[in-house]
C-alpha atoms as a PDB file:
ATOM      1  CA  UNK A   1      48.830  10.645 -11.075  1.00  0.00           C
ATOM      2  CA  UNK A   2      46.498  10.239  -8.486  1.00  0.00           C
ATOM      3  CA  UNK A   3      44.023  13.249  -6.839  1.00  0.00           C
ATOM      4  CA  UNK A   4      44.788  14.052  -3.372  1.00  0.00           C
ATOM      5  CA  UNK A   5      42.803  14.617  -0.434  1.00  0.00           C
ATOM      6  CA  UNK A   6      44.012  16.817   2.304  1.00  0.00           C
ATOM      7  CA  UNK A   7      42.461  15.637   5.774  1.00  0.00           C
ATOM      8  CA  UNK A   8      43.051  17.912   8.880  1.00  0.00           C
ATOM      9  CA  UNK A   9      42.014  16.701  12.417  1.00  0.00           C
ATOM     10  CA  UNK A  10      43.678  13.231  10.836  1.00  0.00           C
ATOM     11  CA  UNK A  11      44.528  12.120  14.615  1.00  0.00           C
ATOM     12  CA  UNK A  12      40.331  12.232  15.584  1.00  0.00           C
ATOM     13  CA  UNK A  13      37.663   9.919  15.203  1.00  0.00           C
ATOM     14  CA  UNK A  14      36.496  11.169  11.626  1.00  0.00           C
ATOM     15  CA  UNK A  15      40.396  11.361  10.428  1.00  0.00           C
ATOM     16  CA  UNK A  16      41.276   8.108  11.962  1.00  0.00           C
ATOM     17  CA  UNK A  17      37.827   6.208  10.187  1.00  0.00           C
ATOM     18  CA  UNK A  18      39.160   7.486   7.101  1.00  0.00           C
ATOM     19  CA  UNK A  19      42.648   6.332   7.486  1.00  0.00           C
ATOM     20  CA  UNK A  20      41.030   3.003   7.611  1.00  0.00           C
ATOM     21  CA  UNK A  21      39.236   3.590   3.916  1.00  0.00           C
ATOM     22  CA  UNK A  22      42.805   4.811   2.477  1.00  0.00           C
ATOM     23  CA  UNK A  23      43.478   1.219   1.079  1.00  0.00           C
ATOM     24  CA  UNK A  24      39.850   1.112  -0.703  1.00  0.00           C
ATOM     25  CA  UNK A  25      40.607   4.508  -2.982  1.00  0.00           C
ATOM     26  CA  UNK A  26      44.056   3.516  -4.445  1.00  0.00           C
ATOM     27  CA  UNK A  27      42.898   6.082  -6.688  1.00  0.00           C
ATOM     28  CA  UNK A  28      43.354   9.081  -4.605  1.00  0.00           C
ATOM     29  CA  UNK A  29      46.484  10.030  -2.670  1.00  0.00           C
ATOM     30  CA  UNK A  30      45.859  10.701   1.151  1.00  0.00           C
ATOM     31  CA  UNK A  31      48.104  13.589   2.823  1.00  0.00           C
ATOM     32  CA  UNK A  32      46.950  13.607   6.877  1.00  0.00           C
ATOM     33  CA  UNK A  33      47.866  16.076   9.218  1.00  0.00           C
ATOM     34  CA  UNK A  34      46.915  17.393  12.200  1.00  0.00           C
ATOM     35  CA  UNK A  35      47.864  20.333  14.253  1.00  0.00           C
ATOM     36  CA  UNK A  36      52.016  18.886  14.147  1.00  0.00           C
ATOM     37  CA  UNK A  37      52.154  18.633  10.236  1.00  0.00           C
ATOM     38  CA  UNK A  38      49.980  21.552   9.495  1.00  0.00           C
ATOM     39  CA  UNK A  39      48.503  24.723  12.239  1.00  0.00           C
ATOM     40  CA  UNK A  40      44.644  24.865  10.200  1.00  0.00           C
ATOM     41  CA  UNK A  41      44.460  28.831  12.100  1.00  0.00           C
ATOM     42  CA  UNK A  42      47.681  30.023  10.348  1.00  0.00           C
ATOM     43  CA  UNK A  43      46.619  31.074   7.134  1.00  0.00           C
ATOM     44  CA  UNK A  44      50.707  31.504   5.357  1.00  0.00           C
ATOM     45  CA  UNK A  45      51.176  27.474   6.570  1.00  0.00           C
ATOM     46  CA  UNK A  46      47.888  26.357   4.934  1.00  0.00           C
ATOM     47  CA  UNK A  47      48.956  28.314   1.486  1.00  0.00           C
ATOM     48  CA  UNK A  48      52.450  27.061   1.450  1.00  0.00           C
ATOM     49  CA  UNK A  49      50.718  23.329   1.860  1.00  0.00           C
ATOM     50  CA  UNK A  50      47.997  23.458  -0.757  1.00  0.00           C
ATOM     51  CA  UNK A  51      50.368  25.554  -3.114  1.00  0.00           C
ATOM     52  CA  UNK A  52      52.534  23.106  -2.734  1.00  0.00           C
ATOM     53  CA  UNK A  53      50.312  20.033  -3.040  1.00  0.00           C
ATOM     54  CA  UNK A  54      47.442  21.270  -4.907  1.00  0.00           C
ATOM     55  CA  UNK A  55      44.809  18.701  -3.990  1.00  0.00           C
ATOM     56  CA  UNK A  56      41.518  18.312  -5.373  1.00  0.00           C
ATOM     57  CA  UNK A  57      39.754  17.894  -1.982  1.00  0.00           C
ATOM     58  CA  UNK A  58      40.343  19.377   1.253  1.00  0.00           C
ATOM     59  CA  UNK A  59      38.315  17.248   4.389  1.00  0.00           C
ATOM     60  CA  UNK A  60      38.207  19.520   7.472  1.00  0.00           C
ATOM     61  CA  UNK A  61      38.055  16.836  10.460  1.00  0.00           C
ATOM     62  CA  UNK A  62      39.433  19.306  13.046  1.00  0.00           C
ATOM     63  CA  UNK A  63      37.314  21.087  15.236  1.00  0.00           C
ATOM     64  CA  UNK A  64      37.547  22.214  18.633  1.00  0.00           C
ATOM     65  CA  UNK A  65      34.616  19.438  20.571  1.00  0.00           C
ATOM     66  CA  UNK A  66      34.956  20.043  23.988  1.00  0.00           C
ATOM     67  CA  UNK A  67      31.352  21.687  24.446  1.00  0.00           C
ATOM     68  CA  UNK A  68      31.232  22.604  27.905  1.00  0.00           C
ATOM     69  CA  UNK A  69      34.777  24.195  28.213  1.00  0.00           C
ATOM     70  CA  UNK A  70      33.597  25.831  25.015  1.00  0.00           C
ATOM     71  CA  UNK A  71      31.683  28.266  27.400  1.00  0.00           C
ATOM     72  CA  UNK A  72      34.595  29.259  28.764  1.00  0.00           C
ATOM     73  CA  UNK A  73      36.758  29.000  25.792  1.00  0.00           C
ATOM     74  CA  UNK A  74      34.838  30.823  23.512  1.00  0.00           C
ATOM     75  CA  UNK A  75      37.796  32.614  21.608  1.00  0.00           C
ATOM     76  CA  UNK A  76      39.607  29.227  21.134  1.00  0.00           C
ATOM     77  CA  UNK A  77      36.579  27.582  20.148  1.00  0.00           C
ATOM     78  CA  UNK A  78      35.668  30.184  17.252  1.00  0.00           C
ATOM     79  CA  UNK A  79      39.571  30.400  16.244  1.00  0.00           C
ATOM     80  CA  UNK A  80      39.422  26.246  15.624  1.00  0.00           C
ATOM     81  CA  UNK A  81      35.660  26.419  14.353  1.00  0.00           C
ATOM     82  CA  UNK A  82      35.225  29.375  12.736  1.00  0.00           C
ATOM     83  CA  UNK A  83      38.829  31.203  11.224  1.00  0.00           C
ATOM     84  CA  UNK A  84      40.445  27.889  10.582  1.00  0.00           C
ATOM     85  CA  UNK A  85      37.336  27.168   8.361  1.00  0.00           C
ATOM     86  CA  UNK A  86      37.865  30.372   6.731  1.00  0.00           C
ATOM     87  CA  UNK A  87      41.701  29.979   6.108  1.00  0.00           C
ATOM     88  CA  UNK A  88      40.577  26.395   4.884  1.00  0.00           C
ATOM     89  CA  UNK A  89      38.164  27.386   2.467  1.00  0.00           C
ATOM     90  CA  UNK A  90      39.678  30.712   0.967  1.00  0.00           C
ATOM     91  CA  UNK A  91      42.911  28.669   0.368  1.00  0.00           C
ATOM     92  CA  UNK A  92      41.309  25.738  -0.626  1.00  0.00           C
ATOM     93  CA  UNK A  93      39.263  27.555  -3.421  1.00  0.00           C
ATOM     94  CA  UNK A  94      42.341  29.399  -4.339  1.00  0.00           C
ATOM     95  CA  UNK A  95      44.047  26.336  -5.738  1.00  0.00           C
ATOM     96  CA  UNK A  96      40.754  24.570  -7.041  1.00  0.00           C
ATOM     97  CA  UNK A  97      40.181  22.241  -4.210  1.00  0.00           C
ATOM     98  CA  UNK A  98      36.675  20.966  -3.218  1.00  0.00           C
ATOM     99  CA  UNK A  99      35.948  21.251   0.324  1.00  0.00           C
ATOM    100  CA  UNK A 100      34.133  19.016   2.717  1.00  0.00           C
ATOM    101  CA  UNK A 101      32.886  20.778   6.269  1.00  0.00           C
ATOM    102  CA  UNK A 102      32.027  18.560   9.192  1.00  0.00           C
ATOM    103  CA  UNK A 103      29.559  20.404  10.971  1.00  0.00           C
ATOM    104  CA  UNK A 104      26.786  19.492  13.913  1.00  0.00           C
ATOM    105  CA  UNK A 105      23.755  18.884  15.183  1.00  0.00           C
ATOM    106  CA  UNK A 106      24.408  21.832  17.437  1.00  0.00           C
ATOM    107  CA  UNK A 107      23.735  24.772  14.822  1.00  0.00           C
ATOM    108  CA  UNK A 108      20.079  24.105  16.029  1.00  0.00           C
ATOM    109  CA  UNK A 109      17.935  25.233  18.943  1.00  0.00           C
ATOM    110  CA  UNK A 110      16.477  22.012  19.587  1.00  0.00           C
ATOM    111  CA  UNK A 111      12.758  23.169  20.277  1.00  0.00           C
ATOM    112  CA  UNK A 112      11.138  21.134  16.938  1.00  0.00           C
ATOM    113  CA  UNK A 113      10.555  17.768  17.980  1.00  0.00           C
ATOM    114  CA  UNK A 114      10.548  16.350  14.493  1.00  0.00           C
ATOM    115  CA  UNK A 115      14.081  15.196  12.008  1.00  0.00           C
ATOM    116  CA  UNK A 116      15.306  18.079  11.076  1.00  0.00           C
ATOM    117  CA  UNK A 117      15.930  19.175   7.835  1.00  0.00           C
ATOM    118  CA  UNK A 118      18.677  20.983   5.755  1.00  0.00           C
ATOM    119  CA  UNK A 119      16.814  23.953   5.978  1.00  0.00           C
ATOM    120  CA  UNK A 120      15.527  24.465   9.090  1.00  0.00           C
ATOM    121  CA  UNK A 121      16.064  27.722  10.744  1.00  0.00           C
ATOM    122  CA  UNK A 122      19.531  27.277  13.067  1.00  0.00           C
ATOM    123  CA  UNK A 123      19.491  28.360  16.809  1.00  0.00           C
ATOM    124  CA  UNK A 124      22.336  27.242  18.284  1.00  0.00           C
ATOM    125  CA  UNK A 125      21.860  27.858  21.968  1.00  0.00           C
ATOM    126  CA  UNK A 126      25.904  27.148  22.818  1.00  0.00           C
ATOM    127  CA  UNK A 127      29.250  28.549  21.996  1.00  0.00           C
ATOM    128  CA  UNK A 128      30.276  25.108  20.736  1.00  0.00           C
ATOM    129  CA  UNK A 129      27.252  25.670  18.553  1.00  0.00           C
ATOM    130  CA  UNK A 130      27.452  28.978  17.307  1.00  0.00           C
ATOM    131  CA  UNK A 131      31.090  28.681  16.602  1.00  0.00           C
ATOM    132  CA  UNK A 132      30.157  25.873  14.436  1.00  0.00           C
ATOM    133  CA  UNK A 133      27.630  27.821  12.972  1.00  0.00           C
ATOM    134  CA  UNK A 134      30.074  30.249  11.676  1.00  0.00           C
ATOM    135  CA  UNK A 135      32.374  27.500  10.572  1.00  0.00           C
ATOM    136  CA  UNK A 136      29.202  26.778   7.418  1.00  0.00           C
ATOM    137  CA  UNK A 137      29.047  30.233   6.556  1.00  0.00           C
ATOM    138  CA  UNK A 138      32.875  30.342   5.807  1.00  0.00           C
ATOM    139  CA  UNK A 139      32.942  26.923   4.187  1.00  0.00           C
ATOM    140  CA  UNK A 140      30.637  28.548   1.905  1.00  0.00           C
ATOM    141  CA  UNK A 141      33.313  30.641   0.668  1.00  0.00           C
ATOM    142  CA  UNK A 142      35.022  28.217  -1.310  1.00  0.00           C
ATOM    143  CA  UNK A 143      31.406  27.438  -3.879  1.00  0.00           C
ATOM    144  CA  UNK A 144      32.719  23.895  -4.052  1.00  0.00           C
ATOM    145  CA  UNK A 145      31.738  22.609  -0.554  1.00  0.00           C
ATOM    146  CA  UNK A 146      29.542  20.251   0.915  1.00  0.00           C
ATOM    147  CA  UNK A 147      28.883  20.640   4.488  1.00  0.00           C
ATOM    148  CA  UNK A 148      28.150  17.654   6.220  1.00  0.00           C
ATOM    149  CA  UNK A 149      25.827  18.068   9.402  1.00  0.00           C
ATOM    150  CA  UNK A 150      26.326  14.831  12.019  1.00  0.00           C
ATOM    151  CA  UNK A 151      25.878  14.062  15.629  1.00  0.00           C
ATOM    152  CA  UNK A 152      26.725  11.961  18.356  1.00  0.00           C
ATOM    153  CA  UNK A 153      29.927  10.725  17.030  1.00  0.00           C
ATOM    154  CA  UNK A 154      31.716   7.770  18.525  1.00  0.00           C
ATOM    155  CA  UNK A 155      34.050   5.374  17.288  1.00  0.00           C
ATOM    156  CA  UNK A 156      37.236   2.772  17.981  1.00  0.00           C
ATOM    157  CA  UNK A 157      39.102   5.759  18.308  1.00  0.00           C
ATOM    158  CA  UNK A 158      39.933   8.972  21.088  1.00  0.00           C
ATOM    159  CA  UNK A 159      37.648   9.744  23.941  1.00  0.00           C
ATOM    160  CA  UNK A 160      33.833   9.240  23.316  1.00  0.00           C
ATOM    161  CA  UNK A 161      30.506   8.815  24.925  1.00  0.00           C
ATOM    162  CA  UNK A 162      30.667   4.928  24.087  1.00  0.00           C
ATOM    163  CA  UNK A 163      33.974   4.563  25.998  1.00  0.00           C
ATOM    164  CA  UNK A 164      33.407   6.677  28.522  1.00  0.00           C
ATOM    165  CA  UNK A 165      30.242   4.559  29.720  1.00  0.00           C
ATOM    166  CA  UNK A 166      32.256   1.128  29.161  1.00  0.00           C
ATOM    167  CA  UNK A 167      34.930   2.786  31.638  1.00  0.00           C
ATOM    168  CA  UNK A 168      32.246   3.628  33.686  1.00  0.00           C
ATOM    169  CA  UNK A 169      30.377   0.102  33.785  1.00  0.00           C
ATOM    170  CA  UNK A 170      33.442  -1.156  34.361  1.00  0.00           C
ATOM    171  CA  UNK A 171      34.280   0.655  37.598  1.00  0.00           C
ATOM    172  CA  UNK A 172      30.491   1.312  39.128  1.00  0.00           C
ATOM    173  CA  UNK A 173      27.146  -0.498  39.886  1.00  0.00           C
ATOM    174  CA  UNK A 174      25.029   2.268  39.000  1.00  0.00           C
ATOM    175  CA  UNK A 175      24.708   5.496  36.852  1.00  0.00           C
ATOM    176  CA  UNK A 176      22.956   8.665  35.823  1.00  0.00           C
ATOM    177  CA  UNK A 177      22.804   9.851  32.378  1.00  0.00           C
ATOM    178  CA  UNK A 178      20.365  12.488  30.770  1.00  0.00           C
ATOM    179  CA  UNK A 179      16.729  11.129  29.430  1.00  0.00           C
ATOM    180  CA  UNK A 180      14.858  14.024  28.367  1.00  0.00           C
ATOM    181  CA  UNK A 181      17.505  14.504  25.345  1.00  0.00           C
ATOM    182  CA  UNK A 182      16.811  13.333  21.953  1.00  0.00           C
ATOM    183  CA  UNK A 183      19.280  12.787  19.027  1.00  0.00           C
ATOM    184  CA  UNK A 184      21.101   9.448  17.175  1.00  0.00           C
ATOM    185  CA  UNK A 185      24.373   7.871  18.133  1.00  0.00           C
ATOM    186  CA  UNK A 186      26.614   7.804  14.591  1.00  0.00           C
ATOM    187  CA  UNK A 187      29.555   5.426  14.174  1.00  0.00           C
ATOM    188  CA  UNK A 188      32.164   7.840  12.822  1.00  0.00           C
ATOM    189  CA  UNK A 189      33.469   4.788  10.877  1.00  0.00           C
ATOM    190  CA  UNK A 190      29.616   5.295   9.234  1.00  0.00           C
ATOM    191  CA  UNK A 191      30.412   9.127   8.765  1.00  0.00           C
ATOM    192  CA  UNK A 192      34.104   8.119   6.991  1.00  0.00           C
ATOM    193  CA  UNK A 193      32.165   6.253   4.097  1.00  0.00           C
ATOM    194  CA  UNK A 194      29.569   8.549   3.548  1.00  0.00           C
ATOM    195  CA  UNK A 195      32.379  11.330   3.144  1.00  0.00           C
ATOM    196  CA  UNK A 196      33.989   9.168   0.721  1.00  0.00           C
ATOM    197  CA  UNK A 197      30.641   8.517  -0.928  1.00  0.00           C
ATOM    198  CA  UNK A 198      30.121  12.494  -1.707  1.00  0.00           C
ATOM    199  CA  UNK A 199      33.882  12.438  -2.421  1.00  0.00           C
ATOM    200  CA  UNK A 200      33.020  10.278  -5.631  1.00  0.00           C
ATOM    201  CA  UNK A 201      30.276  12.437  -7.046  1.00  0.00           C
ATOM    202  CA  UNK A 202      29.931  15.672  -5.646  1.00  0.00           C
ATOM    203  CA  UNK A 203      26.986  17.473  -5.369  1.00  0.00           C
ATOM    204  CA  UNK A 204      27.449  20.721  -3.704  1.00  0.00           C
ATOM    205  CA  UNK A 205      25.626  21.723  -0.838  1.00  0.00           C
ATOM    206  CA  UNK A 206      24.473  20.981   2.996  1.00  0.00           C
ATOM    207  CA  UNK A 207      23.623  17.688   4.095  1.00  0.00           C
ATOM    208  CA  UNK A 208      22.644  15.838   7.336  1.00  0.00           C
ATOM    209  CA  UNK A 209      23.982  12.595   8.223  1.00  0.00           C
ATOM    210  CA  UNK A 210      23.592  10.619  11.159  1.00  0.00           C
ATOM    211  CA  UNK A 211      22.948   6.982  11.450  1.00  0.00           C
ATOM    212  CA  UNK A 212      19.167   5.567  11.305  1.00  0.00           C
ATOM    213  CA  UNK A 213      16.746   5.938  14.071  1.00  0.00           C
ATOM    214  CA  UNK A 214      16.648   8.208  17.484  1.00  0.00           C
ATOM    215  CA  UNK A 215      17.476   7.262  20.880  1.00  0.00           C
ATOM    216  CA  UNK A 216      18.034   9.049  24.370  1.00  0.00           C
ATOM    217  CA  UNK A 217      21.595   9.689  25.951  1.00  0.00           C
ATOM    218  CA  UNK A 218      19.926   7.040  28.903  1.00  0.00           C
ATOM    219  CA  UNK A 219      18.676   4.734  26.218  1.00  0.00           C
ATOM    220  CA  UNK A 220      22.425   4.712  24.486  1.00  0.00           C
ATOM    221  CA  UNK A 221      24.035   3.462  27.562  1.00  0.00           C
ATOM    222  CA  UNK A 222      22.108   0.934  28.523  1.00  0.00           C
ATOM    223  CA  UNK A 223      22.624  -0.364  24.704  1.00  0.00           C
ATOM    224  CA  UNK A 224      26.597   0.492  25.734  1.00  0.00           C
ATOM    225  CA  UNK A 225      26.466  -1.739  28.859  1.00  0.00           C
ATOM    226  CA  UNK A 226      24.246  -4.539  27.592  1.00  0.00           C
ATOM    227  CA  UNK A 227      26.232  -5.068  24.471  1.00  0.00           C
ATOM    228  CA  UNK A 228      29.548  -4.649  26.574  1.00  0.00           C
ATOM    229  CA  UNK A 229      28.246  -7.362  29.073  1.00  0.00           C
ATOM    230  CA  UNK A 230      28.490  -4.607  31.720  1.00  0.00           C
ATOM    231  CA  UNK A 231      25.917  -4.858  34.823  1.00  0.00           C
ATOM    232  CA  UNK A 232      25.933  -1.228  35.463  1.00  0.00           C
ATOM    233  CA  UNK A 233      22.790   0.523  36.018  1.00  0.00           C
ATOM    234  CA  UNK A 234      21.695   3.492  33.977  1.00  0.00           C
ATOM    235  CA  UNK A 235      19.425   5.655  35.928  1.00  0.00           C
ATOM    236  CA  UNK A 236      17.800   8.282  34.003  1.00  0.00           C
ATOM    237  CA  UNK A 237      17.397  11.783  35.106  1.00  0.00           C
ATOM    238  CA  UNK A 238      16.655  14.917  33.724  1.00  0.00           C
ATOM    239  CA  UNK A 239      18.442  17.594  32.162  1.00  0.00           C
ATOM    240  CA  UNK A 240      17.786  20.191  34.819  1.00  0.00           C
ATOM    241  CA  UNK A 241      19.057  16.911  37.421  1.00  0.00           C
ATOM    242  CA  UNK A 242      22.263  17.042  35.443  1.00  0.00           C
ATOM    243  CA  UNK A 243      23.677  20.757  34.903  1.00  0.00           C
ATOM    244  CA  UNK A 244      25.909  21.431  32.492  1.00  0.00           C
ATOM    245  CA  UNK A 245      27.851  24.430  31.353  1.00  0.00           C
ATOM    246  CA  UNK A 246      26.551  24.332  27.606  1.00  0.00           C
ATOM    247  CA  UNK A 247      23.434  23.661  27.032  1.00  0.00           C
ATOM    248  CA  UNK A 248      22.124  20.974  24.760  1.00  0.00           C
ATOM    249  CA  UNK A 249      19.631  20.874  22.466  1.00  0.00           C
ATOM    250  CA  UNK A 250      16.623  18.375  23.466  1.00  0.00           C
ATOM    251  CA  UNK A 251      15.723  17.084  20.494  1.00  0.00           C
ATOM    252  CA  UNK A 252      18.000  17.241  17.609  1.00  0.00           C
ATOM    253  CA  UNK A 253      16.950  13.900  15.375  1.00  0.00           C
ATOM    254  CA  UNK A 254      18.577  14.766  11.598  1.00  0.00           C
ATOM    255  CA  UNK A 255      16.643  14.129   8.727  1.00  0.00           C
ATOM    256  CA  UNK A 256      18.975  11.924   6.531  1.00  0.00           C
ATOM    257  CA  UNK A 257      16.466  11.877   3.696  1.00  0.00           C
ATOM    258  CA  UNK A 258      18.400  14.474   0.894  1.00  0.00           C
ATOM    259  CA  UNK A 259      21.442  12.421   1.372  1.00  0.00           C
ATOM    260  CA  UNK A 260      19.920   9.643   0.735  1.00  0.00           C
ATOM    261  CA  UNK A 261      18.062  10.416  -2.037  1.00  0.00           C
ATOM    262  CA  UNK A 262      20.937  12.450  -3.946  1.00  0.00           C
ATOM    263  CA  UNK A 263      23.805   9.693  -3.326  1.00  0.00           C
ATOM    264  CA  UNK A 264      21.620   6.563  -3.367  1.00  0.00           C
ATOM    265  CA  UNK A 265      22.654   5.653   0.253  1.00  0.00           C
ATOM    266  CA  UNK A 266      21.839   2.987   2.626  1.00  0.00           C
ATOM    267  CA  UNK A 267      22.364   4.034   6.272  1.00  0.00           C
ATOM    268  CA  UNK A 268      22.705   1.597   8.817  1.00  0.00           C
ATOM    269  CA  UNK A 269      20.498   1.386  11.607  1.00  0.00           C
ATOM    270  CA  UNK A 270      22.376   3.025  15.269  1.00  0.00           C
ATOM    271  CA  UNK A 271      22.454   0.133  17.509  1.00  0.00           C
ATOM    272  CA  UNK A 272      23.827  -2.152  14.135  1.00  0.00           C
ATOM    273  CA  UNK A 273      26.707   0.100  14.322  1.00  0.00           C
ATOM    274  CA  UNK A 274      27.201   0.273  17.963  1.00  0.00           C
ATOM    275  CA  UNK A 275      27.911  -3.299  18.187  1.00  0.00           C
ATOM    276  CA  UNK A 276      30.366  -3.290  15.684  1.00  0.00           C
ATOM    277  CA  UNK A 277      32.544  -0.766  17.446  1.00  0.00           C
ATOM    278  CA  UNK A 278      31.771  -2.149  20.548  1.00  0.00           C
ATOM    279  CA  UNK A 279      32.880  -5.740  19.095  1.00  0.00           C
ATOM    280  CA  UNK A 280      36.157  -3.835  17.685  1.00  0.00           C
ATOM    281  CA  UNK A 281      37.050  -2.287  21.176  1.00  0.00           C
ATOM    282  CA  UNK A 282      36.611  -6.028  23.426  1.00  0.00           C
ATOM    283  CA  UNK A 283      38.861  -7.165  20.614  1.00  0.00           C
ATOM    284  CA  UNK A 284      41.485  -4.537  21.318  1.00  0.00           C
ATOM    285  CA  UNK A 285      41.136  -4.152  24.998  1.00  0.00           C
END
């Protein structure tokens, strides 16, 4: 009989990626839901599920990603970031489940301009971020968790920074976009293997994974428009020309270098990746 794998936020970018790896792990038996099959805050629901299924891993995708409205939304952001996580890993450790935590680039303050490692001290300096922040310390709960730091994210799927520029070099001749903030663009598609990867042999803990390399927001459009064939102009300004509700961290490069080492992975480089998706979405358009 094969293991399963419970993935929440299955409708998202991460959830979605791994749909697409479902046929390569015959082995294991997928069960996806999102907030229609299964409500991650309400704790009874997510006991009568894993009682019911008992799965060996539980992959939290779901999160609550709007980070300005976050501001302003602070008790829905902790409920989605924080208690769900909680629910998920108290009931996940009560049936024996392993649990896998997508967390963010966001726990930290942003100040260090060098990659970032597992144990740097966090800062987060937005709700988004703080309610994320919480989210690791109850993942912890359940001692068989690996919490998987990322940034970035984009993909083939939902609404993303990569779309959102095509859109926009679609429809105008020019455009600002932030230059003073550092960080790397990461394929969610990526992010889906190396999940599966630390699905295969487990080593507890907190890891960082990103793709390779470190760009600017500016810099990652104008790889978005010239691989799209768009002739939009990216303009780059400064975060204080650009004001936002949350604030961002300016440089927030992850060091990828323990998850490397401890699961033998290759990570692809961030503008390989890019035109991948990008060649995926001007085949689907």
């Amino acid at each position: 009989m094969a293991d399963k794998i419970i993935v929440t936020g299955g409708n998202g970018q991460l959830g979605n990626c791994l749909r697409e790896l479902e046929g390569m792990y015959p082995h294991y038996h997928f069960i996806f839901t999102d907030v229609a099959e299964l409500d991650i805050t309400d704790q009874k629901a997510v006991h009568a599920l894993f009682s019911n299924e008992k799965p060996t891993w539980v992959i939290n995708c779901a999160a609550y990603t709007a980070v300005d409205k976050a501001e302003s939304d602070a008790l829905l952001a902790e409920k989605l970031n924080a208690t769900a996580v909680k629910i998920l890993a108290h009931e996940s450790k009560n049936v024996g489940s392993a649990f896998i935590q997508i967390s963010t680039d966001y726990v930290f303050g942003g100040k260090n301009p060098n990659p970032l490692h597992e144990d740097e001290p966090t800062a987060p300096v937005s709700v988004y971020g703080r309610t994320k922040l919480m989210g690791e310390e109850f993942a912890k709960e359940n001692p068989h968790h690996i919490i998987i730091r990322t940034a970035w994210l984009y993909s083939a799927y939902g609404n993303n920074f990569v779309k959102t520029m095509r859109r926009l070099g679609s429809e105008k001749k020019e455009i600002n976009v932030v230059s003073d903030q550092w960080g790397t663009p990461t394929s969610a598609h990526d992010l889906a293997q190396a999940v599966m990867c630390a699905v295969q042999k487990p080593v507890w803990g907190v890891y960082h994974f990103t793709d390779e390399g470190k760009t600017t927001w500016a810099e990652f459009a104008q790889e978005v428009m010239k691989m799209s064939s768009l002739d939009c102009v990216v303009k780059p300004i400064t975060t204080a020309q650009y004001p936002t509700s949350a604030t961002r961290p300016e440089y927030s490069v992850l060091s990828k270098e323990l998850f490397k080492k401890t699961y033998s992975y290759k990570i692809p480089l961030w503008r390989d990746s890019l035109k991948k998706v990008i060649d995926v979405l001007k085949t689907n358009k």
